[in-house]
PDB file of N, CA and C in Angstrom:
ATOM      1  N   UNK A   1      -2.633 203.133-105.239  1.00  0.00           N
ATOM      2  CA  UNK A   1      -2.666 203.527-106.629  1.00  0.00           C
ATOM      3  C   UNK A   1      -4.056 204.062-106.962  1.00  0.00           C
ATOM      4  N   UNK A   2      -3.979 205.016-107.724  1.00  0.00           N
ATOM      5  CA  UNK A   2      -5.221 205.843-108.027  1.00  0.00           C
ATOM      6  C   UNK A   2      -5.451 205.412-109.454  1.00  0.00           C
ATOM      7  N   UNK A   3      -6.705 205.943-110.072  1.00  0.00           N
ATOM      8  CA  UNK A   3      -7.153 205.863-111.466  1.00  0.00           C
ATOM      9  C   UNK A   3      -7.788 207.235-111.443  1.00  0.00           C
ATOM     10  N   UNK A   4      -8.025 207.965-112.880  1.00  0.00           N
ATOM     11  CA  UNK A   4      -9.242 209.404-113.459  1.00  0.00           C
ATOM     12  C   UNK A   4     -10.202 208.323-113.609  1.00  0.00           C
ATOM     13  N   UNK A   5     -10.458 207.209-113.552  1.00  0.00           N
ATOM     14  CA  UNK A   5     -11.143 206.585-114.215  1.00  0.00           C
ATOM     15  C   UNK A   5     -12.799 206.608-113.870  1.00  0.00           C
ATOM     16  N   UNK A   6     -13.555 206.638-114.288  1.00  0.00           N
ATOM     17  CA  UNK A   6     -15.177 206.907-114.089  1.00  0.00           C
ATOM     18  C   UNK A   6     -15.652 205.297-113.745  1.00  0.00           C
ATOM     19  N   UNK A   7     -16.429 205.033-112.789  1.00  0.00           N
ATOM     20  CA  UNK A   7     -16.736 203.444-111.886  1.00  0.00           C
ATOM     21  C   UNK A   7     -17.687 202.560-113.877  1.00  0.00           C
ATOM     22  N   UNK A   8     -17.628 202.821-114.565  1.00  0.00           N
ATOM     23  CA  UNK A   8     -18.054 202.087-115.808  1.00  0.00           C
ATOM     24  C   UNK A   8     -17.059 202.574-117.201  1.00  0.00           C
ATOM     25  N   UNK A   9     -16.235 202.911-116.811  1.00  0.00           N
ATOM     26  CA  UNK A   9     -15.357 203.226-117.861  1.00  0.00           C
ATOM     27  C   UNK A   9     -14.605 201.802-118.713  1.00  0.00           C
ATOM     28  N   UNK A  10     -14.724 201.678-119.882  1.00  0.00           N
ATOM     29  CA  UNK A  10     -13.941 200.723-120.424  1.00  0.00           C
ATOM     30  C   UNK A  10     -12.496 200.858-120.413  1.00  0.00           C
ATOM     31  N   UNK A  11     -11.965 200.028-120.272  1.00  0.00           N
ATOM     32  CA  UNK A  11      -9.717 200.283-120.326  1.00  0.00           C
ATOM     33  C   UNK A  11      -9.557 199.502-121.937  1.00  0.00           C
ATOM     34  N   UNK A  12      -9.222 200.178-122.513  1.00  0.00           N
ATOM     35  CA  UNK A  12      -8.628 199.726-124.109  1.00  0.00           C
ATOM     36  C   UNK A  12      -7.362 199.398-123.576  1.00  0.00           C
ATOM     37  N   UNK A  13      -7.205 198.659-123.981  1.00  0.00           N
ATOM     38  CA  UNK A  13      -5.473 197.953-124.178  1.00  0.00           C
ATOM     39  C   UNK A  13      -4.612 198.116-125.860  1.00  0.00           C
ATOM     40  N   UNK A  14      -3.884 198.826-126.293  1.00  0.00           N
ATOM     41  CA  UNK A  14      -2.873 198.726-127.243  1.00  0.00           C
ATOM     42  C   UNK A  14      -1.752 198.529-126.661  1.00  0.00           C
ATOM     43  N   UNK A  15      -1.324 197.793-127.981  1.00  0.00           N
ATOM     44  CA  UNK A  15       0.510 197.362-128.161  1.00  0.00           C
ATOM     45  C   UNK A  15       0.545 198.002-128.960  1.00  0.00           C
ATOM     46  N   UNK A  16       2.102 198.602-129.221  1.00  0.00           N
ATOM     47  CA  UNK A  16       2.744 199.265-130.042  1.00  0.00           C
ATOM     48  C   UNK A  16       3.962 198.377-130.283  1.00  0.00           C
ATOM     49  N   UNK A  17       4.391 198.044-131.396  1.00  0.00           N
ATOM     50  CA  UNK A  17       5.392 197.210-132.336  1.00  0.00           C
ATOM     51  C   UNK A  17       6.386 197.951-133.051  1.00  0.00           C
ATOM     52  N   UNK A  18       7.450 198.192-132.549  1.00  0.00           N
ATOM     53  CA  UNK A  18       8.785 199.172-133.462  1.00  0.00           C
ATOM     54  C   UNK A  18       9.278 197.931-133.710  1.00  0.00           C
ATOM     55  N   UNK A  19       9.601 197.762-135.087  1.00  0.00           N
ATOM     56  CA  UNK A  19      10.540 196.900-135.909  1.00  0.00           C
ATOM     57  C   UNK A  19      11.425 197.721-136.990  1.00  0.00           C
ATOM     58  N   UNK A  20      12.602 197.141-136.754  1.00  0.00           N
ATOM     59  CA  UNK A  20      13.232 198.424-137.608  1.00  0.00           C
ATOM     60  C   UNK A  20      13.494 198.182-139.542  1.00  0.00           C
ATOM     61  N   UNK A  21      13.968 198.721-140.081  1.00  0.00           N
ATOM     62  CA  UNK A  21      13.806 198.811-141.338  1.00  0.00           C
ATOM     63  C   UNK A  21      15.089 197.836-141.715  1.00  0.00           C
ATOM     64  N   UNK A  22      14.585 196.774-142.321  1.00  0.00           N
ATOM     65  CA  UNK A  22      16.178 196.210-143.078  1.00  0.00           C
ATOM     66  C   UNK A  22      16.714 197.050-144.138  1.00  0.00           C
ATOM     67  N   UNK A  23      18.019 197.740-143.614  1.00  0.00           N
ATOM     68  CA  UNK A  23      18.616 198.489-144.528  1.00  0.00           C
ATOM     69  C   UNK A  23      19.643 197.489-145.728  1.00  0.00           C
ATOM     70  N   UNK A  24      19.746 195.964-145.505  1.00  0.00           N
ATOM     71  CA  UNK A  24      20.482 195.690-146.244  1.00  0.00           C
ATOM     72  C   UNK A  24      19.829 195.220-147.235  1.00  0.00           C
ATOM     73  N   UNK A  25      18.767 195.218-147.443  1.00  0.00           N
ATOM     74  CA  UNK A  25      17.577 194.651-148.365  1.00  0.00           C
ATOM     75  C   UNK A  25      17.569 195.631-149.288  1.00  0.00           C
ATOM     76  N   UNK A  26      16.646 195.001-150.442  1.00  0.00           N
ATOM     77  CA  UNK A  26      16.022 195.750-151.362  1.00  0.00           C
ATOM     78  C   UNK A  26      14.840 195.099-151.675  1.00  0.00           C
ATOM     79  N   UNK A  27      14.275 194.994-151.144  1.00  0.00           N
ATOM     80  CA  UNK A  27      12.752 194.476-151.054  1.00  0.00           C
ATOM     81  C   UNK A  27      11.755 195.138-152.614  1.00  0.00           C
ATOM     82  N   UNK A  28      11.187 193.710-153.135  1.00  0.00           N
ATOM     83  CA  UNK A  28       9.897 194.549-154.175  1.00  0.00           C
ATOM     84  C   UNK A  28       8.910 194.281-152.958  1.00  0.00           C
ATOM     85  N   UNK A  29       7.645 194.718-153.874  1.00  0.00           N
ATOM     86  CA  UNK A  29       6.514 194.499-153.503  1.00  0.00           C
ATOM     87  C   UNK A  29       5.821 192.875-153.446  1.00  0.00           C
ATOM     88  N   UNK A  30       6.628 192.782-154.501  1.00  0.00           N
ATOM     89  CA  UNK A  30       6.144 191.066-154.870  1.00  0.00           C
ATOM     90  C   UNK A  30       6.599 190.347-153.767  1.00  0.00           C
ATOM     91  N   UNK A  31       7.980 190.916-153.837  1.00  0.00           N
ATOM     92  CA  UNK A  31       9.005 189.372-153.289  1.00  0.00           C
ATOM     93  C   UNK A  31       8.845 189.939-151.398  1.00  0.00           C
ATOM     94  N   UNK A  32       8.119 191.017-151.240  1.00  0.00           N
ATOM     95  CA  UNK A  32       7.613 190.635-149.785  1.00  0.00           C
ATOM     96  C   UNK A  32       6.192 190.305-149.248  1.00  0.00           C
ATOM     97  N   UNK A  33       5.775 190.340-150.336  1.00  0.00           N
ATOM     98  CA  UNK A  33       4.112 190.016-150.088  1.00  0.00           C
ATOM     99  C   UNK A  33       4.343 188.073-150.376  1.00  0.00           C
ATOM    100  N   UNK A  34       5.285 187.673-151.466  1.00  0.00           N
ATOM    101  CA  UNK A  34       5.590 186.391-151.005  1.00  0.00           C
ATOM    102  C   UNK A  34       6.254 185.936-149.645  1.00  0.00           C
ATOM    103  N   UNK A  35       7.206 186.782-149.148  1.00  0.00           N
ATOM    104  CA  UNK A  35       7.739 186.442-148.472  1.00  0.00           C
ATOM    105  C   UNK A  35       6.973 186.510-147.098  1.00  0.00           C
ATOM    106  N   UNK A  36       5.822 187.001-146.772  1.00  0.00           N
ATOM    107  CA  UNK A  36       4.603 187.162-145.678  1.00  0.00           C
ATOM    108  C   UNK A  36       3.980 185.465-146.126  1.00  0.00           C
ATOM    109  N   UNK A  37       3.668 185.658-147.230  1.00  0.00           N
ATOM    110  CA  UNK A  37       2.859 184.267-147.251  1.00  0.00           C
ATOM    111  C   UNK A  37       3.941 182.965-146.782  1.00  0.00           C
ATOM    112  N   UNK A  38       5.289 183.235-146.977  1.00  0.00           N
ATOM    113  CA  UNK A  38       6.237 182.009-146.480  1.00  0.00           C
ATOM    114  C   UNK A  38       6.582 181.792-144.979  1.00  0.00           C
ATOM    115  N   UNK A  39       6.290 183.057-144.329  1.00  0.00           N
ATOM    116  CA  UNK A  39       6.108 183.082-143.109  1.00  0.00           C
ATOM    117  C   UNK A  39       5.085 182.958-142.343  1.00  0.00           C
ATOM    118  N   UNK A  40       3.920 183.607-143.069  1.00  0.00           N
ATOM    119  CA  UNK A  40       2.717 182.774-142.263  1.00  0.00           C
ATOM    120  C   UNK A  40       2.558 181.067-142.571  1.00  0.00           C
ATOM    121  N   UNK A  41       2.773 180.775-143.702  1.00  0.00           N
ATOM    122  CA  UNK A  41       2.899 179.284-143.583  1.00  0.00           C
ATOM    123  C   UNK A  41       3.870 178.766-142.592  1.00  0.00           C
ATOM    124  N   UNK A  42       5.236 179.246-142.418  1.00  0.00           N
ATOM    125  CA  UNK A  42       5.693 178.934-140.674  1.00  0.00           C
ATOM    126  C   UNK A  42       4.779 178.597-139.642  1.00  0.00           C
ATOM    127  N   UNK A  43       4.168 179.944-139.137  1.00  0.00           N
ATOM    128  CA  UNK A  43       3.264 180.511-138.450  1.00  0.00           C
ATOM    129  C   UNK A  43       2.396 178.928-138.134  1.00  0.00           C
ATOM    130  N   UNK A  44       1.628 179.187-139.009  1.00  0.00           N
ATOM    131  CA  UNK A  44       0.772 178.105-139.436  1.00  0.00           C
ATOM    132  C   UNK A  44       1.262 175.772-139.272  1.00  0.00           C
ATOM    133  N   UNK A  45       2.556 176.373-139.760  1.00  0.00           N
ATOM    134  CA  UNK A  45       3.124 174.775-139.056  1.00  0.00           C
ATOM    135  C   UNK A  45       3.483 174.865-137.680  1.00  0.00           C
ATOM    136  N   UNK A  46       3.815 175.990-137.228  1.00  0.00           N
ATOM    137  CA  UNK A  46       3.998 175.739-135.604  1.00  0.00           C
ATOM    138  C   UNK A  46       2.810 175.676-134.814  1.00  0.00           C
ATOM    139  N   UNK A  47       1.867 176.251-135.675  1.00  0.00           N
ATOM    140  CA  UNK A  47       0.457 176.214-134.514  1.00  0.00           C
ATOM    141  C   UNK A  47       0.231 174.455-134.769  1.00  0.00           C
ATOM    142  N   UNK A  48       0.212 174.096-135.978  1.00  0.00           N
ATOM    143  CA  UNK A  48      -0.165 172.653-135.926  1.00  0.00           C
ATOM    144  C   UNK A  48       0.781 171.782-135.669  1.00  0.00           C
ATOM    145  N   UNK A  49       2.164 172.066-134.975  1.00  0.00           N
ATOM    146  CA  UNK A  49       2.528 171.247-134.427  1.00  0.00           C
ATOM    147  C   UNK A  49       2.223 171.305-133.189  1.00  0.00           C
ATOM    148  N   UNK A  50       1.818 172.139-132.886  1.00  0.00           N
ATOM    149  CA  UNK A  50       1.062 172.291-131.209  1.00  0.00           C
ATOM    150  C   UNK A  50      -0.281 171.407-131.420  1.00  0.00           C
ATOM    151  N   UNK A  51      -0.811 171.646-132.545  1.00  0.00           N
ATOM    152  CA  UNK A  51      -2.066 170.805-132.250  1.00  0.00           C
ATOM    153  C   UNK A  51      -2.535 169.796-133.107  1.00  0.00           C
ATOM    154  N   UNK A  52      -1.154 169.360-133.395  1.00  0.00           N
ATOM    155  CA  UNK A  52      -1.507 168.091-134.193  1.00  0.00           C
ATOM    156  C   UNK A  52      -2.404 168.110-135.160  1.00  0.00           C
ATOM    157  N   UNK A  53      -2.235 169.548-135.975  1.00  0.00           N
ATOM    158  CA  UNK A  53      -3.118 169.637-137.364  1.00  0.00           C
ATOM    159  C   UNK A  53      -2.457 169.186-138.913  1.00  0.00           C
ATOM    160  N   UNK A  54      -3.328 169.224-139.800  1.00  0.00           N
ATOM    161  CA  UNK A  54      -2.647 169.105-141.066  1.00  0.00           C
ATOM    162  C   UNK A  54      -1.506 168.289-141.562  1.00  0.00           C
ATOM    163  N   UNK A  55      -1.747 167.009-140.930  1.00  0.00           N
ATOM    164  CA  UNK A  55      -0.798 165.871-140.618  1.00  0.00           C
ATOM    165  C   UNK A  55       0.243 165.748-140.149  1.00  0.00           C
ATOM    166  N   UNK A  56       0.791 166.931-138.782  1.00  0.00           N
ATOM    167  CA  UNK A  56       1.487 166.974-138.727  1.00  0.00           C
ATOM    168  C   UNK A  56       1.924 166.377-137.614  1.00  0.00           C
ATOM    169  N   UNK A  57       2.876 165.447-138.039  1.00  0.00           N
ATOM    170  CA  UNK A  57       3.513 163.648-136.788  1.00  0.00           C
ATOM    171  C   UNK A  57       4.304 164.771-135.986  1.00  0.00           C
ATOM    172  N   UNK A  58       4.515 165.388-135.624  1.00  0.00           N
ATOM    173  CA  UNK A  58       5.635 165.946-134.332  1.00  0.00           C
ATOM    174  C   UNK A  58       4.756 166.907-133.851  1.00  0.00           C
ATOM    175  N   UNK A  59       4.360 166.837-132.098  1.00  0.00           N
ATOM    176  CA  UNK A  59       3.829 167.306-131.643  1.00  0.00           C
ATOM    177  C   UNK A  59       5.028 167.742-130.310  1.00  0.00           C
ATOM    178  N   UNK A  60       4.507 169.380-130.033  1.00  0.00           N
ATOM    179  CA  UNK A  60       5.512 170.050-128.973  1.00  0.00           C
ATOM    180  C   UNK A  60       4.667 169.951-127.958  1.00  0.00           C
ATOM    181  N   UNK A  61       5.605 170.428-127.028  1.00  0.00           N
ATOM    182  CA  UNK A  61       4.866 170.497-125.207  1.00  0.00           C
ATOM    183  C   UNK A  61       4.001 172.436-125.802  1.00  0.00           C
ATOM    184  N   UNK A  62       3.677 172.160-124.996  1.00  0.00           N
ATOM    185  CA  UNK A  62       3.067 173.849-124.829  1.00  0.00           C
ATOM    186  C   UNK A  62       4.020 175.059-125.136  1.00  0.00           C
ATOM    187  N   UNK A  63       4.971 174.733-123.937  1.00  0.00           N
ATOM    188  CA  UNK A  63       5.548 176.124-123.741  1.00  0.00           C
ATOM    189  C   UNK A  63       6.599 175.919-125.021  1.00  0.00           C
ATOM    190  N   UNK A  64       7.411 174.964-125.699  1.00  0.00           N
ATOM    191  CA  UNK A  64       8.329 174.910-127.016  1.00  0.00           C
ATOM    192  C   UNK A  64       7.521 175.619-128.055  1.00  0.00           C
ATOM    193  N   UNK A  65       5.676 174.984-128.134  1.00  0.00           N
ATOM    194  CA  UNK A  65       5.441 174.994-129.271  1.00  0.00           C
ATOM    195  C   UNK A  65       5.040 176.899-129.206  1.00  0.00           C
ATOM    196  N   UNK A  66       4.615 177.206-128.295  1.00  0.00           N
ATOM    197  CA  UNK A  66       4.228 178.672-127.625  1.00  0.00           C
ATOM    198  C   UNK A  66       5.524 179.789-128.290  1.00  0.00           C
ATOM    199  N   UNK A  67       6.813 179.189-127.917  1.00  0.00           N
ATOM    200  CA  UNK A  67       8.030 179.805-128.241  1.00  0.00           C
ATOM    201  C   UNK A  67       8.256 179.801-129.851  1.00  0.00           C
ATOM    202  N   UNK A  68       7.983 178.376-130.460  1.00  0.00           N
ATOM    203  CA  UNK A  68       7.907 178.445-131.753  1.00  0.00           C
ATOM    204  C   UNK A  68       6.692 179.421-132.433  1.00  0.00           C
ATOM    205  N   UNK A  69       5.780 179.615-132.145  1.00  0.00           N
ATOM    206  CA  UNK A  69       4.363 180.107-132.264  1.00  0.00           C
ATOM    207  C   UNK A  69       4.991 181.684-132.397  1.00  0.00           C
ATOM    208  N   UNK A  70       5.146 182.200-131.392  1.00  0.00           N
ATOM    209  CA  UNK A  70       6.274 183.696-130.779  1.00  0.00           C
ATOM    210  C   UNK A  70       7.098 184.175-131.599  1.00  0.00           C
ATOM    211  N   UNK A  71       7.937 183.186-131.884  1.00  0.00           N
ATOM    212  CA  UNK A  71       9.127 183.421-133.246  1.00  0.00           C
ATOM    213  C   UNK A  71       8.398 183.541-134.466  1.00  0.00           C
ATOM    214  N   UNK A  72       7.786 182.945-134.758  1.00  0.00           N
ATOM    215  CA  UNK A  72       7.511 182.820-136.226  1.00  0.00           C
ATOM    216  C   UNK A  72       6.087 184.307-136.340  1.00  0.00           C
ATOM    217  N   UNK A  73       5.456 184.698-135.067  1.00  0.00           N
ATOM    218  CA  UNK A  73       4.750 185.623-135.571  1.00  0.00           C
ATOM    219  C   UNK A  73       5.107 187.026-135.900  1.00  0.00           C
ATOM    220  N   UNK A  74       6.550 187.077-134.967  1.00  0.00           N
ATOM    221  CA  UNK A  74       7.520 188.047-135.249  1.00  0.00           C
ATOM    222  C   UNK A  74       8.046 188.395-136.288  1.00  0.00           C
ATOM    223  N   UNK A  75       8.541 187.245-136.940  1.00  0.00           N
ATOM    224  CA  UNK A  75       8.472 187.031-138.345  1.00  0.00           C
ATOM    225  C   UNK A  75       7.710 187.678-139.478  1.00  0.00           C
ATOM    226  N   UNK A  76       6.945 187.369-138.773  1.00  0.00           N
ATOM    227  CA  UNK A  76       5.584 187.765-139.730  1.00  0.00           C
ATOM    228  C   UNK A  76       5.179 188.999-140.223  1.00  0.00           C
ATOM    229  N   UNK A  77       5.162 189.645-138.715  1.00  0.00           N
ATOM    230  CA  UNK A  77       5.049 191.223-138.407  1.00  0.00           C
ATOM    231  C   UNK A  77       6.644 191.880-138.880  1.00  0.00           C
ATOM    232  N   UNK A  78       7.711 191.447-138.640  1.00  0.00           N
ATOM    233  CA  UNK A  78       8.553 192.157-139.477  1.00  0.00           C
ATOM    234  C   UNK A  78       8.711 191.962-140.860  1.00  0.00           C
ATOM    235  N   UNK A  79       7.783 190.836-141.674  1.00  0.00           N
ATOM    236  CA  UNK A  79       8.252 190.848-142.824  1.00  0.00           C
ATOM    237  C   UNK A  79       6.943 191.941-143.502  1.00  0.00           C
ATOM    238  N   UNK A  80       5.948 192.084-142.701  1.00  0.00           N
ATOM    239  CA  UNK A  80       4.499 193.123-142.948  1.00  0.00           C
ATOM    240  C   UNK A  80       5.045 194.434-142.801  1.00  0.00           C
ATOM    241  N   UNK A  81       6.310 194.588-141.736  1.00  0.00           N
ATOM    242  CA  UNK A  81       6.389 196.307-141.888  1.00  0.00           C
ATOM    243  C   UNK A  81       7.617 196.476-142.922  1.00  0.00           C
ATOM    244  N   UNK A  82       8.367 195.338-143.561  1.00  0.00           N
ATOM    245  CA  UNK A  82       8.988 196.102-144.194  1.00  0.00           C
ATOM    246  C   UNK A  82       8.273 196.092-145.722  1.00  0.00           C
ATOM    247  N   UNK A  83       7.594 195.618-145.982  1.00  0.00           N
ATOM    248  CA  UNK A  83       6.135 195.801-146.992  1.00  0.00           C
ATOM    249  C   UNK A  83       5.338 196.950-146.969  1.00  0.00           C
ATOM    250  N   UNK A  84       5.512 197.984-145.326  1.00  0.00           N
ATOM    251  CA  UNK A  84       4.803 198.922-145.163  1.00  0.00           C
ATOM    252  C   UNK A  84       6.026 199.931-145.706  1.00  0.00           C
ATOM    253  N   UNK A  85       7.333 199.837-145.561  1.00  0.00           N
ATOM    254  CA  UNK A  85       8.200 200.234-145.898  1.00  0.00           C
ATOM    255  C   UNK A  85       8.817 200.462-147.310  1.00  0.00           C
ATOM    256  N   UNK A  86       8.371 199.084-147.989  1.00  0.00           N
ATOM    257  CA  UNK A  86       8.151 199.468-149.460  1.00  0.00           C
ATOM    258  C   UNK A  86       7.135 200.323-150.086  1.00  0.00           C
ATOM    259  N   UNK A  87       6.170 200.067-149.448  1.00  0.00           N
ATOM    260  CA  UNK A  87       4.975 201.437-150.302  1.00  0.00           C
ATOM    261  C   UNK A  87       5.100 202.218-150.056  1.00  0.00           C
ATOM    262  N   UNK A  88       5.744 202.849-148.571  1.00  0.00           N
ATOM    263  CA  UNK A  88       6.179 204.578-148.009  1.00  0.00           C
ATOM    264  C   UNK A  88       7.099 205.068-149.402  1.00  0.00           C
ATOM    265  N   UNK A  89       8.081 204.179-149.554  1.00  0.00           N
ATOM    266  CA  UNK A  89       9.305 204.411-149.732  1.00  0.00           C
ATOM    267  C   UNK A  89       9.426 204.332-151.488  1.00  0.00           C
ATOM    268  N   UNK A  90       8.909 203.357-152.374  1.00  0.00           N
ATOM    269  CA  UNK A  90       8.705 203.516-153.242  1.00  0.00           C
ATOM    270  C   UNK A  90       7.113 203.603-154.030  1.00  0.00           C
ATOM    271  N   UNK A  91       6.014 203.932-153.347  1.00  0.00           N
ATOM    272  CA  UNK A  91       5.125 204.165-153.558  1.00  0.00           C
ATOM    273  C   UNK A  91       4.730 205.176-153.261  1.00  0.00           C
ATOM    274  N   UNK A  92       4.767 205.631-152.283  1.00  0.00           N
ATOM    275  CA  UNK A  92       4.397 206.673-151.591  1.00  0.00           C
ATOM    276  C   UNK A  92       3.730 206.915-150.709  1.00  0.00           C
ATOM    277  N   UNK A  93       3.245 205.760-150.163  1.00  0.00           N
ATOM    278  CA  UNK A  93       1.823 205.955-149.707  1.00  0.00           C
ATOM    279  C   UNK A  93       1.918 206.315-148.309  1.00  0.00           C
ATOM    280  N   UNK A  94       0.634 207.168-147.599  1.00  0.00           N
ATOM    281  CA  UNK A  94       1.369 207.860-145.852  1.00  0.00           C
ATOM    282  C   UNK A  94       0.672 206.918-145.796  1.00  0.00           C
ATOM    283  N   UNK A  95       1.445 205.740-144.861  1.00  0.00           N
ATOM    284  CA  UNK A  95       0.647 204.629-144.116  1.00  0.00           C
ATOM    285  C   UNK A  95       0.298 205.152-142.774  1.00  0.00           C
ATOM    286  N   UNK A  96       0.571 206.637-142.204  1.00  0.00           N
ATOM    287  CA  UNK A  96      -0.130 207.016-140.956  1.00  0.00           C
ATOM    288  C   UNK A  96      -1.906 207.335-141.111  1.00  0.00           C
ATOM    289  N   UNK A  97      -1.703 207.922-142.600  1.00  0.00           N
ATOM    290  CA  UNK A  97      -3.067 208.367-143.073  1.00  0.00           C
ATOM    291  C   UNK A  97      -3.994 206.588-142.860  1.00  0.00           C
ATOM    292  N   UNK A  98      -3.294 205.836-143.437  1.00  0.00           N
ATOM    293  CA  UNK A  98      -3.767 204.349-143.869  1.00  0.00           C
ATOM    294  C   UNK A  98      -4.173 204.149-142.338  1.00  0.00           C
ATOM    295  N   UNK A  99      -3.482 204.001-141.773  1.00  0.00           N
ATOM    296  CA  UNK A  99      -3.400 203.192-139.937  1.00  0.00           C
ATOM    297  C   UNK A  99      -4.637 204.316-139.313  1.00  0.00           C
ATOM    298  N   UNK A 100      -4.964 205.583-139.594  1.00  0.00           N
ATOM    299  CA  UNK A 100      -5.857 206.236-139.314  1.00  0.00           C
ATOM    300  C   UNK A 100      -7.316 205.893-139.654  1.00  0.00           C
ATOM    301  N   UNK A 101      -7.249 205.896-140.926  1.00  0.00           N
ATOM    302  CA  UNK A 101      -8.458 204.869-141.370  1.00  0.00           C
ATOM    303  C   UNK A 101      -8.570 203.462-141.004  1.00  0.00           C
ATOM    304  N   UNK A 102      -7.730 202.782-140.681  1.00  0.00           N
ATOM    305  CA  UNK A 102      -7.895 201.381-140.019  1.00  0.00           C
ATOM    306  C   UNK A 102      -8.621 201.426-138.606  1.00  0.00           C
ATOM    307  N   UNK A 103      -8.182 202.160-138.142  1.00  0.00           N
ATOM    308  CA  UNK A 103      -8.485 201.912-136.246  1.00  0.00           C
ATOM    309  C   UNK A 103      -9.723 202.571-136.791  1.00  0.00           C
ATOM    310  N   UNK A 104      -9.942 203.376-137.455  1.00  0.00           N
ATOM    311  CA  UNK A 104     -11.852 204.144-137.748  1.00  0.00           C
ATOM    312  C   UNK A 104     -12.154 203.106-137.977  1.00  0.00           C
ATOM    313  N   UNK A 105     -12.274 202.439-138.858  1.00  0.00           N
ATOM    314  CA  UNK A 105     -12.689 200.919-139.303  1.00  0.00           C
ATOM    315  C   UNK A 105     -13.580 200.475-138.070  1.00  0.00           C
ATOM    316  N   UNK A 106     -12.383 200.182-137.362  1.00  0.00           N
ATOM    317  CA  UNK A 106     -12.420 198.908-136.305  1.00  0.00           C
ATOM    318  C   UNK A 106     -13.336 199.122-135.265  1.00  0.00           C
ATOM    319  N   UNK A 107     -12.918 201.076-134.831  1.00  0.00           N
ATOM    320  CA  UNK A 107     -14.132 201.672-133.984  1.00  0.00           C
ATOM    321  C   UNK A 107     -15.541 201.344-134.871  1.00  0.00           C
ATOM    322  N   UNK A 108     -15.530 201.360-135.945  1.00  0.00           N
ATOM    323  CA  UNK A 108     -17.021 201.377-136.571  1.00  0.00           C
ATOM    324  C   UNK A 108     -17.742 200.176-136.572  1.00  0.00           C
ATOM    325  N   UNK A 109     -16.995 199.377-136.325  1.00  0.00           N
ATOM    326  CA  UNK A 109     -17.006 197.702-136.252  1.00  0.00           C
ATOM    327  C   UNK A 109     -17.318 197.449-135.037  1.00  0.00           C
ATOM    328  N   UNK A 110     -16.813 198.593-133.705  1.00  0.00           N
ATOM    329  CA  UNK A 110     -17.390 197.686-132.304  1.00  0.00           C
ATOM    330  C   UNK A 110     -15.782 196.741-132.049  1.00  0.00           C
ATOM    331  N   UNK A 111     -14.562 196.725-132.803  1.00  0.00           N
ATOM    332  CA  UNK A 111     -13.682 195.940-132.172  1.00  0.00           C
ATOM    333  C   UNK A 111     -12.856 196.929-131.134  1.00  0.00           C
ATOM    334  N   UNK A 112     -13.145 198.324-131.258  1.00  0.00           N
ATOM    335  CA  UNK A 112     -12.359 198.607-130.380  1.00  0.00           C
ATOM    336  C   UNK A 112     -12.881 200.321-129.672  1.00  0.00           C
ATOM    337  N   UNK A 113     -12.616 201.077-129.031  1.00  0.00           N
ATOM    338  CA  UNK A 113     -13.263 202.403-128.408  1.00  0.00           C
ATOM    339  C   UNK A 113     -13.703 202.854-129.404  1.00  0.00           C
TER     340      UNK A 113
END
């Protein structure tokens, strides 16, 4: 196996995330920006049942609590794009323009090429 690659070259790693649009919804703005916060609080009880945070008496093996951890961030991220889906859609907003200025951000920050 070969590389173009130059002997000090950095390798960036991205993921790309397709989640599709719930068409049976009618999502506001409100009731999914609550509904992110009800899922990261998921989020958030499965990590501490992995680590026995925030009083929480039931503790998982690794790989359950890992799977619970997995599910619920999925969650998360689909309840964030269909929030991205409400502002396209009844706001207007080009979230490609938005996601363009984000990764500038991040380059400007040093988190990423």
């Amino acid at each position: 196996m070969t590389t173009n690659r130059k002997p000090n070259e950095k390798i960036y790693i991205s993921k790309t995330v397709t989640l599709p649009r719930l068409n049976r919804l009618s999502p506001s703005l409100e009731g999914t920006a609550l509904k992110i916060m009800e899922e990261s609080g998921e989020l958030a009880q499965a990590i501490g049942k992995f680590r026995g945070l925030s009083g929480e008496q039931q503790r998982l093996e690794e790989e359950e609590a890992m799977l619970m951890v997995a599910r619920e961030l999925v969650d998360v991220a689909q309840t964030a794009v269909t929030m991205m889906f409400v502002l396209e859609e009844q706001y207007g907003i080009d979230l490609e323009v938005i996601m363009q200025e984000h990764i500038t951000k991040l380059r400007h920050k040093g988190y990423c090429d």
